[in-house]
Protein backbone atom coordinates (compact mmCIF):
# COMPACT_ATOMS: atom_id res chain seq x y z
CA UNK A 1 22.11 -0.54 -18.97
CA UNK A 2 23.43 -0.28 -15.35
CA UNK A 3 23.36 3.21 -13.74
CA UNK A 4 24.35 4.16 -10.11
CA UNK A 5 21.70 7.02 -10.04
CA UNK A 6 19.04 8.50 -12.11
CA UNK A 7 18.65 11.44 -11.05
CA UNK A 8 16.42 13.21 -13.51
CA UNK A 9 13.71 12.24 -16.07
CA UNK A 10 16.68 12.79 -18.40
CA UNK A 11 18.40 9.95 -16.92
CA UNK A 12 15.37 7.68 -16.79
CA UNK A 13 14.52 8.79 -20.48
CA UNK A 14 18.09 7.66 -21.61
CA UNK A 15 17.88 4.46 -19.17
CA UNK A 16 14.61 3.15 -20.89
CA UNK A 17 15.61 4.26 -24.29
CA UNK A 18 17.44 0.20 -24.25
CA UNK A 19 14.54 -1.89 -23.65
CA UNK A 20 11.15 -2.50 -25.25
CA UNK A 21 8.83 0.08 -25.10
CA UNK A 22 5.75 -1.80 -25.15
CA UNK A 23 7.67 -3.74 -21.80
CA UNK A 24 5.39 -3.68 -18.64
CA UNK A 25 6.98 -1.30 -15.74
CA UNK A 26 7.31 -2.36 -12.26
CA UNK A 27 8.31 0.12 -9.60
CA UNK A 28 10.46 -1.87 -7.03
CA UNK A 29 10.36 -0.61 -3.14
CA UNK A 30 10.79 -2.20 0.37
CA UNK A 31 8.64 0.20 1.84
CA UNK A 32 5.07 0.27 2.93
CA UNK A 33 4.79 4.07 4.01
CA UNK A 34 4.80 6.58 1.61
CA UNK A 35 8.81 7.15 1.61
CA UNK A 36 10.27 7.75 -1.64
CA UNK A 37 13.40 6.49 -3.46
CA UNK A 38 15.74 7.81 -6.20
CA UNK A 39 15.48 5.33 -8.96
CA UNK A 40 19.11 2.90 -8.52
CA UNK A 41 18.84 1.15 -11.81
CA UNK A 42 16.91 0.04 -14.14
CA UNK A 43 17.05 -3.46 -15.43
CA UNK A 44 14.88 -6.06 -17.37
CA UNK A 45 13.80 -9.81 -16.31
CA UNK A 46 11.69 -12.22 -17.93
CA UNK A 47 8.48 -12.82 -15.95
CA UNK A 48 6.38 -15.67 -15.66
CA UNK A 49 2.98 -16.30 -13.83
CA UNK A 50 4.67 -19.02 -12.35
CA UNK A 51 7.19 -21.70 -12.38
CA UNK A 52 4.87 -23.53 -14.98
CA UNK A 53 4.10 -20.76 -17.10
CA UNK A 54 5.01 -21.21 -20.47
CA UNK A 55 4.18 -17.58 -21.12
CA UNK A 56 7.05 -15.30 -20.08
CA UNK A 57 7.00 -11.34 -20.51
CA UNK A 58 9.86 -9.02 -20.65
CA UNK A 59 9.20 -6.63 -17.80
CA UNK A 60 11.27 -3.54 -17.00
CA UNK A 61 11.83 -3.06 -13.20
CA UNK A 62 12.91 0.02 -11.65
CA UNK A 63 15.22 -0.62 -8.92
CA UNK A 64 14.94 1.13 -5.51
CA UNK A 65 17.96 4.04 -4.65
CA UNK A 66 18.69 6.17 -1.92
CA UNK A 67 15.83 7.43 0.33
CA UNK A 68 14.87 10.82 -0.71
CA UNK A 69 11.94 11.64 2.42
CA UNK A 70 8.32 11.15 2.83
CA UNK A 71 5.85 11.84 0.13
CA UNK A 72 4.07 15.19 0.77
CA UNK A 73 0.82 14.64 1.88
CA UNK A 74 -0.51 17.06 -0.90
CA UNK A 75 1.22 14.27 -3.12
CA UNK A 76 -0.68 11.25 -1.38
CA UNK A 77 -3.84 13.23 -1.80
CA UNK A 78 -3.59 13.99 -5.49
CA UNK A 79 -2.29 9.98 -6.36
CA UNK A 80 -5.89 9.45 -4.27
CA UNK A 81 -3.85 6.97 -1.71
């Protein structure tokens, strides 16, 4: 499931309700400061170690959106960043 915005939890809920629960989740950002992102999309990928990994998980990856601001520093303090 392809979404151009999630907006809510709703919409994350509803996104996630098509993949394996027991999937690993993988936030996706190209950001080292504390800026944070509406969620674009969600999709799934098999993931391997490495090339030579016979082992492959299904992993769930939230994509990156639209910049939303800077975490509050209240925020970083409470995630203990």
């Amino acid at each position: 499931m392809t979404q151009t915005r999630l907006a809510t939890a709703r919409d994350l809920i509803t996104a996630l309700q098509n993949y394996n629960p027991d999937s690993p989740i993988r936030w996706v950002s190209t950001t080292l400061e504390y800026t944070t992102f509406m969620v674009h999309e969600v999709r799934v990928a098999t993931a391997r170690a490495n090339r030579h990994d016979a082992t492959a998980t299904e992993v769930v990856w939230l994509c990156e959106g639209d910049e939303t601001g800077h975490l509050p520093e209240s925020v970083i303090d409470t995630l203990e960043w």
